[in-house]
Protein backbone atom coordinates (compact mmCIF):
# COMPACT_ATOMS: atom_id res chain seq x y z
CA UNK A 1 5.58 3.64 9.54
CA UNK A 2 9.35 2.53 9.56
CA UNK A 3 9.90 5.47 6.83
CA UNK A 4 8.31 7.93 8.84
CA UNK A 5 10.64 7.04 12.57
CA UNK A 6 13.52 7.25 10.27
CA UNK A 7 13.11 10.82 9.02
CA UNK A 8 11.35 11.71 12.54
CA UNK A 9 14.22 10.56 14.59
CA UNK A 10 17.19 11.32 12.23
CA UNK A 11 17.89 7.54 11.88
CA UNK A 12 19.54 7.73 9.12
CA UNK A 13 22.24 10.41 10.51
CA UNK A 14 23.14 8.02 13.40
CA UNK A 15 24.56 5.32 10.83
CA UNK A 16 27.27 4.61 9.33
CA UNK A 17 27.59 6.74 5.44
CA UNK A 18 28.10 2.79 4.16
CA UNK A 19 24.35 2.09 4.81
CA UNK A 20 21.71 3.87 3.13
CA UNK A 21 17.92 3.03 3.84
CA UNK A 22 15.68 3.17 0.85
CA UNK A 23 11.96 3.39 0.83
CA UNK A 24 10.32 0.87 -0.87
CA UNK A 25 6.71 0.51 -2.18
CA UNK A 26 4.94 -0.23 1.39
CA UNK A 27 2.21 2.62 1.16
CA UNK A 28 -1.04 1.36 -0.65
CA UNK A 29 -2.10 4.81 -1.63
CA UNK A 30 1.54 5.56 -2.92
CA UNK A 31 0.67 2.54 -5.24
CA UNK A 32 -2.08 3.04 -6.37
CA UNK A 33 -2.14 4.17 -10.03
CA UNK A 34 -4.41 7.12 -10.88
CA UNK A 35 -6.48 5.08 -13.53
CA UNK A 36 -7.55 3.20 -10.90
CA UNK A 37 -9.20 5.68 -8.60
CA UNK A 38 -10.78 7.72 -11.74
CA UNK A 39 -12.55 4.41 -12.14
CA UNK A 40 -13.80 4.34 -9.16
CA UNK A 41 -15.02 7.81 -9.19
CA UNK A 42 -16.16 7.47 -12.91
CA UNK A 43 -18.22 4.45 -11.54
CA UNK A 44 -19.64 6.82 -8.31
CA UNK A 45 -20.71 9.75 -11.52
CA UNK A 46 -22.44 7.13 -13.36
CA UNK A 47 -24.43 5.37 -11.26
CA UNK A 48 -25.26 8.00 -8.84
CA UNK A 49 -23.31 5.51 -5.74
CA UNK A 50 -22.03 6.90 -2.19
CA UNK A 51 -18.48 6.92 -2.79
CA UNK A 52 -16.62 5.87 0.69
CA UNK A 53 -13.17 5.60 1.40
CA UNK A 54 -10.57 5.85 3.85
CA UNK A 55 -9.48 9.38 4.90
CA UNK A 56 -5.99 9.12 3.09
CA UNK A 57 -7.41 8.66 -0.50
CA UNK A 58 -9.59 12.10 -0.25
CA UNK A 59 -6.82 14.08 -1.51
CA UNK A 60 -5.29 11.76 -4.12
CA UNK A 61 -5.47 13.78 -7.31
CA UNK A 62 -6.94 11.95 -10.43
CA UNK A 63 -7.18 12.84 -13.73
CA UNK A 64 -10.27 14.95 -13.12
CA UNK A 65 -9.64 15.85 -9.32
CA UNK A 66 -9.59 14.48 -6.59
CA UNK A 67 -12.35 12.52 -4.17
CA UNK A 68 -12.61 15.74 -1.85
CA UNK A 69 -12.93 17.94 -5.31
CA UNK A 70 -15.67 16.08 -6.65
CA UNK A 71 -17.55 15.91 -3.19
CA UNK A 72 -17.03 19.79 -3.95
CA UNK A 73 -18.96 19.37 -7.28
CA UNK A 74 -22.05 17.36 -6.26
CA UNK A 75 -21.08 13.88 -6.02
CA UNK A 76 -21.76 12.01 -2.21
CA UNK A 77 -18.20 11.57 -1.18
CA UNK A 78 -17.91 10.08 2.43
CA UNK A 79 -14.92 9.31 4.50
CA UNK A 80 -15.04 6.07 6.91
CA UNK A 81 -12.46 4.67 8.91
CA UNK A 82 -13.27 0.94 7.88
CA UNK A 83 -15.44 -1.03 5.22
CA UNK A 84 -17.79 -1.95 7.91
CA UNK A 85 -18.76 2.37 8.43
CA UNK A 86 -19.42 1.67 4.61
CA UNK A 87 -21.36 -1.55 5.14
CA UNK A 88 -23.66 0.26 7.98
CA UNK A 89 -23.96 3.20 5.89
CA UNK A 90 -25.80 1.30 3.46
CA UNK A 91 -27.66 -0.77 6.09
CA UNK A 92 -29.12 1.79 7.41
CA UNK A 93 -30.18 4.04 4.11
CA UNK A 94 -31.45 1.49 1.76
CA UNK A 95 -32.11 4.43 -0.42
CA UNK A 96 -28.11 4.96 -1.16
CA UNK A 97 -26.05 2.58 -3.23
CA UNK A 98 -23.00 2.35 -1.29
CA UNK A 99 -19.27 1.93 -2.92
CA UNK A 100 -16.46 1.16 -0.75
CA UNK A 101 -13.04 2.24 -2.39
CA UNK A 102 -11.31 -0.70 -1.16
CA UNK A 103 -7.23 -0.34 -0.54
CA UNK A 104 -4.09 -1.60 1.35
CA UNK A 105 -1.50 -4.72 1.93
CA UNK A 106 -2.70 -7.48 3.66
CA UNK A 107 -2.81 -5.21 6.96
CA UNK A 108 -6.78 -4.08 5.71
CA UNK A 109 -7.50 -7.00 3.32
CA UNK A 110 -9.15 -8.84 6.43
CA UNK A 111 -11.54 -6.41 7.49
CA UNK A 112 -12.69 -6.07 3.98
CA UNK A 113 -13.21 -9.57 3.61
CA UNK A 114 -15.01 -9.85 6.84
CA UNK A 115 -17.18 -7.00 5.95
CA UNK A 116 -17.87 -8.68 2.55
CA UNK A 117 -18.63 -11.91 4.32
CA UNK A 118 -20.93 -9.88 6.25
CA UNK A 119 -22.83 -8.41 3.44
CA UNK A 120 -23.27 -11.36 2.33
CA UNK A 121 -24.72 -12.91 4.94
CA UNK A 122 -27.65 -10.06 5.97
CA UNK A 123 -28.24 -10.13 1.91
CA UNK A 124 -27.52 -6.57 2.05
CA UNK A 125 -27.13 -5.44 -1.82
CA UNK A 126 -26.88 -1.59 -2.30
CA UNK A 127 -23.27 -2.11 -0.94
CA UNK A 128 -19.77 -3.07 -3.35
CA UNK A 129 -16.20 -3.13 -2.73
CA UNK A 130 -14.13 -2.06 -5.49
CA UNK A 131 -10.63 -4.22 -4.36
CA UNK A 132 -7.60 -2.56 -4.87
CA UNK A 133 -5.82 -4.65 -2.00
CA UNK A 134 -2.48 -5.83 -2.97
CA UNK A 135 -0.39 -8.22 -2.33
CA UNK A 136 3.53 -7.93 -1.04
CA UNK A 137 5.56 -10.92 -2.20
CA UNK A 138 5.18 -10.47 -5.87
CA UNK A 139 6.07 -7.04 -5.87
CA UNK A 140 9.01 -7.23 -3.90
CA UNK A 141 10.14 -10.31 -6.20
CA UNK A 142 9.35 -8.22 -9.13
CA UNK A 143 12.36 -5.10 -7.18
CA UNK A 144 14.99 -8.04 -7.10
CA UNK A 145 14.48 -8.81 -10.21
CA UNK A 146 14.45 -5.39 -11.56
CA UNK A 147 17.91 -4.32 -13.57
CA UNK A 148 18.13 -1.53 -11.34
CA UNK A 149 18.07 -3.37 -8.10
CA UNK A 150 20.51 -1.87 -5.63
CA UNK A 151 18.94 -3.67 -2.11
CA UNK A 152 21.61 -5.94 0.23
CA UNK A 153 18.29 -6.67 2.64
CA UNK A 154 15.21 -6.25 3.72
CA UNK A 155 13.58 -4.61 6.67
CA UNK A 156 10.12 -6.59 6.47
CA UNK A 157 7.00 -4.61 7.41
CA UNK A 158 5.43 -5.56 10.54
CA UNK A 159 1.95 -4.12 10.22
CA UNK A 160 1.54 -6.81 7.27
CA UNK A 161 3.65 -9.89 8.58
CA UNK A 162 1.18 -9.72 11.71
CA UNK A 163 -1.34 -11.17 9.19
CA UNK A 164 0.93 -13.46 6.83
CA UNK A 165 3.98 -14.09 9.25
CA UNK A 166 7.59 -14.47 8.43
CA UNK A 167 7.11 -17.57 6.57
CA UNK A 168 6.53 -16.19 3.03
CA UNK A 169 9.71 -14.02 3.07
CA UNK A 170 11.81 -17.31 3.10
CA UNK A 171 12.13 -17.05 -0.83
CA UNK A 172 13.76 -13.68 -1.20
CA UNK A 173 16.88 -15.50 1.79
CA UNK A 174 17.19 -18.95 0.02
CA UNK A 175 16.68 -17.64 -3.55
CA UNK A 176 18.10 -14.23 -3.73
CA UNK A 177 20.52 -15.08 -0.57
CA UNK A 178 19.27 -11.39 0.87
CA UNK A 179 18.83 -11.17 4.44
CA UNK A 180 15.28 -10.04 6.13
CA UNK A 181 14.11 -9.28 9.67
CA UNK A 182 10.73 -8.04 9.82
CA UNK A 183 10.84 -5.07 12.28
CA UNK A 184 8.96 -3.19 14.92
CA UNK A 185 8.59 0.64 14.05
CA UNK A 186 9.55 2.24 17.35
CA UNK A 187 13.50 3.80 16.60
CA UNK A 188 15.07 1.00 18.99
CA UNK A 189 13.06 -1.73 16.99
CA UNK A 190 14.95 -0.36 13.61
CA UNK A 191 18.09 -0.04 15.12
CA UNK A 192 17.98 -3.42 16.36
CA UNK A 193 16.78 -4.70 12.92
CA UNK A 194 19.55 -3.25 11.25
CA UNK A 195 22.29 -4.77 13.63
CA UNK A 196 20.39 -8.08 13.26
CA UNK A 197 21.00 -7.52 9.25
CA UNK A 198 24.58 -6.34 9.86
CA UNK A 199 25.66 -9.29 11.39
CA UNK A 200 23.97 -11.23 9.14
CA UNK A 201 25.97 -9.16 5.94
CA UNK A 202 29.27 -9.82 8.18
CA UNK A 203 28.78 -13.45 8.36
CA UNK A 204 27.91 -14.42 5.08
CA UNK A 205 24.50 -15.58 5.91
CA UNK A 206 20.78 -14.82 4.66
CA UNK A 207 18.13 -15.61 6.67
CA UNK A 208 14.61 -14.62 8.01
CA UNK A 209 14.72 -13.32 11.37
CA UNK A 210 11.70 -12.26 13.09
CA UNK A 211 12.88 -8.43 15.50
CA UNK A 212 9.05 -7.65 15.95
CA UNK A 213 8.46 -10.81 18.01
CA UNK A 214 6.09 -9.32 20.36
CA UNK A 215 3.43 -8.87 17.62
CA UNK A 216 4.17 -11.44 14.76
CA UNK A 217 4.73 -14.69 14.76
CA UNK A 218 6.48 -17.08 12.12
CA UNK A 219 2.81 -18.03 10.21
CA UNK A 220 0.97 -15.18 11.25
CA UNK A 221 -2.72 -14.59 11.61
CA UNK A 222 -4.91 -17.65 10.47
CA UNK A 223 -8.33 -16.92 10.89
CA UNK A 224 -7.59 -13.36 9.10
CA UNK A 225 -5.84 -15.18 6.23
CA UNK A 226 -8.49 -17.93 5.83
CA UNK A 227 -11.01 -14.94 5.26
CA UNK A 228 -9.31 -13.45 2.32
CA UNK A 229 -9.10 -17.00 1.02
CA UNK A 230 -12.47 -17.02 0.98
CA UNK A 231 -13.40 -13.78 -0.72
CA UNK A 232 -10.73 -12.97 -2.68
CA UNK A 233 -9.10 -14.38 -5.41
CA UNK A 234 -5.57 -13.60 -7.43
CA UNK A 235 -5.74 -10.97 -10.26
CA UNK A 236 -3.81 -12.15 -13.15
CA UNK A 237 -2.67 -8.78 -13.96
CA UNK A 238 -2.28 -5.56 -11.47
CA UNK A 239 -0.79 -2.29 -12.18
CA UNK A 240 1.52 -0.87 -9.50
CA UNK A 241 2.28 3.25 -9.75
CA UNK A 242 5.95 3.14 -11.81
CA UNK A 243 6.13 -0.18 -11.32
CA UNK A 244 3.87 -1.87 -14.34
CA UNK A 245 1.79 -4.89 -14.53
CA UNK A 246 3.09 -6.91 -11.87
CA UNK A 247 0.94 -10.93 -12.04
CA UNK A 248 -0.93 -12.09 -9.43
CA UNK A 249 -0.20 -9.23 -7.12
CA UNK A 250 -3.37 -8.41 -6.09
CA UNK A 251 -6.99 -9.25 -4.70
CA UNK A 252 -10.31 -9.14 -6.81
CA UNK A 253 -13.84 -10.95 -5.33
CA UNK A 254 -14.33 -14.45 -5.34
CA UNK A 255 -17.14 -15.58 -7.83
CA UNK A 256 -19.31 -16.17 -4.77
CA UNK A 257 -19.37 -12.07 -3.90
CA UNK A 258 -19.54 -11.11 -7.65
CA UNK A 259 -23.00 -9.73 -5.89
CA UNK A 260 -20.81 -7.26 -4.53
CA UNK A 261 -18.27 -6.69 -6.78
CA UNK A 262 -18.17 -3.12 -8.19
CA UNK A 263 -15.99 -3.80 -11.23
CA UNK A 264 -18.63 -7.03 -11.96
CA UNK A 265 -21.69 -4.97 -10.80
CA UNK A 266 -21.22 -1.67 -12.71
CA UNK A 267 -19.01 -2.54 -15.27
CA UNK A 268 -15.43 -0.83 -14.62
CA UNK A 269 -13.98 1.04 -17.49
CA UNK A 270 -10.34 0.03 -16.85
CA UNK A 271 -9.17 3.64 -17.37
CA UNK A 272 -5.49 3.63 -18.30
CA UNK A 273 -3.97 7.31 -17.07
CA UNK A 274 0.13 8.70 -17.48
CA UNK A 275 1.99 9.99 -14.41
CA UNK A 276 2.03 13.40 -14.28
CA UNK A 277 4.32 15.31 -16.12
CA UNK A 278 7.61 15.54 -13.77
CA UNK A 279 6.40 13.40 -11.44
CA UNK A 280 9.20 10.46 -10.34
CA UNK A 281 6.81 8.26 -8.02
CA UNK A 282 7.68 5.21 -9.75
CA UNK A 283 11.55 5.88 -8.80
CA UNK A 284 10.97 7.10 -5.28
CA UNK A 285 8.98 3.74 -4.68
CA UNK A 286 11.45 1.69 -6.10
CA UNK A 287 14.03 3.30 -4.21
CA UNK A 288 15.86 3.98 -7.67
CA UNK A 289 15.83 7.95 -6.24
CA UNK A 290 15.43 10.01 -3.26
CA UNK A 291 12.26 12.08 -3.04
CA UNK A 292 14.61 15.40 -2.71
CA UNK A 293 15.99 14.94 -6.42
CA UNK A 294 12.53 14.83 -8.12
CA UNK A 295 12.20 18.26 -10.01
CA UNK A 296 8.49 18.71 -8.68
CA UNK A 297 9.74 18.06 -4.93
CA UNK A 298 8.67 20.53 -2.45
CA UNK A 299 8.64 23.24 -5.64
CA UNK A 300 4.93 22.27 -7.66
CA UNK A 301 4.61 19.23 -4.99
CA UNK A 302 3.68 19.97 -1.70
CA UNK A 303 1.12 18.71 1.15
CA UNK A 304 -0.42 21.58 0.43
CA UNK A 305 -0.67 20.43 -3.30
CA UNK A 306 0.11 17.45 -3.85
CA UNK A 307 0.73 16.23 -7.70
CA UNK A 308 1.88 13.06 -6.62
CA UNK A 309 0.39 10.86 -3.81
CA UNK A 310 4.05 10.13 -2.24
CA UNK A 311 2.90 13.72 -1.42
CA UNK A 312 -0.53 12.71 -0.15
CA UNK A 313 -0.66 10.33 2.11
CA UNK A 314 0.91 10.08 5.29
CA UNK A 315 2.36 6.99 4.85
CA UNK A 316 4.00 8.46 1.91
CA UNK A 317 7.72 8.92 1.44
CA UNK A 318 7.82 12.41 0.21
CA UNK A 319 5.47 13.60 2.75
CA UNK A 320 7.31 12.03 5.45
CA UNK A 321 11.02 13.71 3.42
CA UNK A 322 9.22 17.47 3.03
CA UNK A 323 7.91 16.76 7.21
CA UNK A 324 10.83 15.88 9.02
CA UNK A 325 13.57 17.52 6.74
CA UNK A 326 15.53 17.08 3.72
CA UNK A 327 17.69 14.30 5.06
CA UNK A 328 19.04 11.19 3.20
CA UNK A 329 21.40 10.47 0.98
CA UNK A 330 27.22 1.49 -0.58
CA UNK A 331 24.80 -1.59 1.76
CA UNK A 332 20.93 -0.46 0.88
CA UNK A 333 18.24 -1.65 3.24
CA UNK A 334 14.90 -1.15 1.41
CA UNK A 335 12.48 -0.97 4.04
């Protein structure tokens, strides 16, 4: 969302050349590495299961197509706006085995454990989640401490500090001494959030300061964040899309839902898949690069046809670069 009002509205043009606002990895199908999404189709061939997902992953390409092309040759593909369409779905046709293609921050990791505590509760068993929610604060941890760093703040996500607050980004002020103020997404809200870091820069300080105070508060949403305690646990290992293995940076099921647990249930095959040729998603994520200076970018990549899922999603950098214009070009906010 913040990427998106800063290409719509020209942000970027309207500041000073000294600041330069990098996208960082906030889009969970940007993420997402293509292994994991041929498993879960690989699982949906197998096993004959209603693959569901949200509308942004039907065009992600894998390895062997994407979810949209393999509706296209035979397999039941469905689109749902939330896990409990999925859940309902298999309520109501007993006969279908029902996969929900699980995704997203802590923003969706609620529903889905809500859903899954639902499930649970009706003893409803043709229905799994394969989890590929992840979680923010390791990844960001694992940009500072990356050799290429180049970020002097943060612009914290709001959609995702509704649910966990301000609290947890304390560590990257008092340990990396960067400055963060979680933002609103309107172009006022990151204009403000960028003074707010400005003056922050300008006095020497580095601090968590909360600009999107009308929706999030300093600990966030409880009741949301003592359901994913209760489904999900930490995954010791999680690949992030040109990132690597980063630990503990994402959600699998709880013991008690193994039930429900498509990896447990069916058997994942951990498929391990290469970028495509060309493609610089890792970089663009990272903010390492611009999309514009990828060799694919608006040439072999496009909306149109995708290779990348920057390209894909609309929540995706590249998408929102090729929409709005070839903008963009020594403080860098990663936001």
């Amino acid at each position: 969302g913040h990427t998106h009002a800063i290409y719509r509205y020209g942000l970027q043009d309207l500041l000073p050349d000294a600041i330069t606002l990098l996208h960082g990895p906030g889009c969970p199908v940007c993420i997402l590495p293509m292994g994991r999404l041929d498993d879960g189709l690989m699982l949906a061939e197998r096993h004959g299961l209603t693959f569901t997902a949200f509308g942004d992953m039907m065009r992600v390409p894998g390895v062997h197509g994407s979810p949209l092309e393999h509706q296209a040759r035979g397999l039941d593909v469905r689109m749902v706006y939330s896990p409990l369409d999925a859940l309902k779905l298999a309520r109501e046709h007993p006969e279908l085995d029902v996969l929900f293609f699980a995704i997203g921050f802590e923003t969706t990791s609620p529903s889905t454990a809500l859903t899954l505590m639902q499930a649970r509760a009706e003893g409803i068993r043709n229905f799994s989640v394969m989890s590929n929610h992840v979680v923010l604060f390791p990844a960001l941890q694992a940009l500072l401490d990356g050799p290429d760093c180049q970020i002097d703040a943060f612009i914290g996500p709001g959609h995702v500090s509704t649910v966990v607050g301000c609290a947890p980004y304390t560590f990257i002020a008092d340990e990396y001494e960067r400055p963060v103020v979680v933002s609103g997404f309107e172009p006022l809200d990151l204009l403000q959030s960028i003074t707010m870091i400005l003056h922050q820069l300008n006095t020497g300080e580095a601090r968590v300061e909360n600009q999107y105070a009308r929706a999030v508060t300093w600990d966030g949403n409880r009741a949301a964040q003592r359901a994913m305690d209760d489904v999900f646990v930490l995954r010791p290992h999680f690949e992030w899309r040109g990132m690597g293995s980063i630990p503990y940076s994402a959600h699998g099921l709880a013991p008690a839902y193994a039930l429900w647990d498509a990896e447990v249930k069916y058997n994942a095959p951990a498929v391990q898949v290469a970028e495509p040729d060309g493609a610089c998603c890792g970089s663009v994520l990272t903010g390492v690069m611009a999309p514009s200076t990828c060799s694919l970018f608006g040439l072999t990549c496009t909306p149109e046809q995708p290779v990348g899922a920057l390209m894909v999603s609309s929540e995706g950098a590249c998408a929102a670069h090729y929409q709005y214009a070839h903008r963009i070009e020594d403080i860098d906010i990663l936001v």
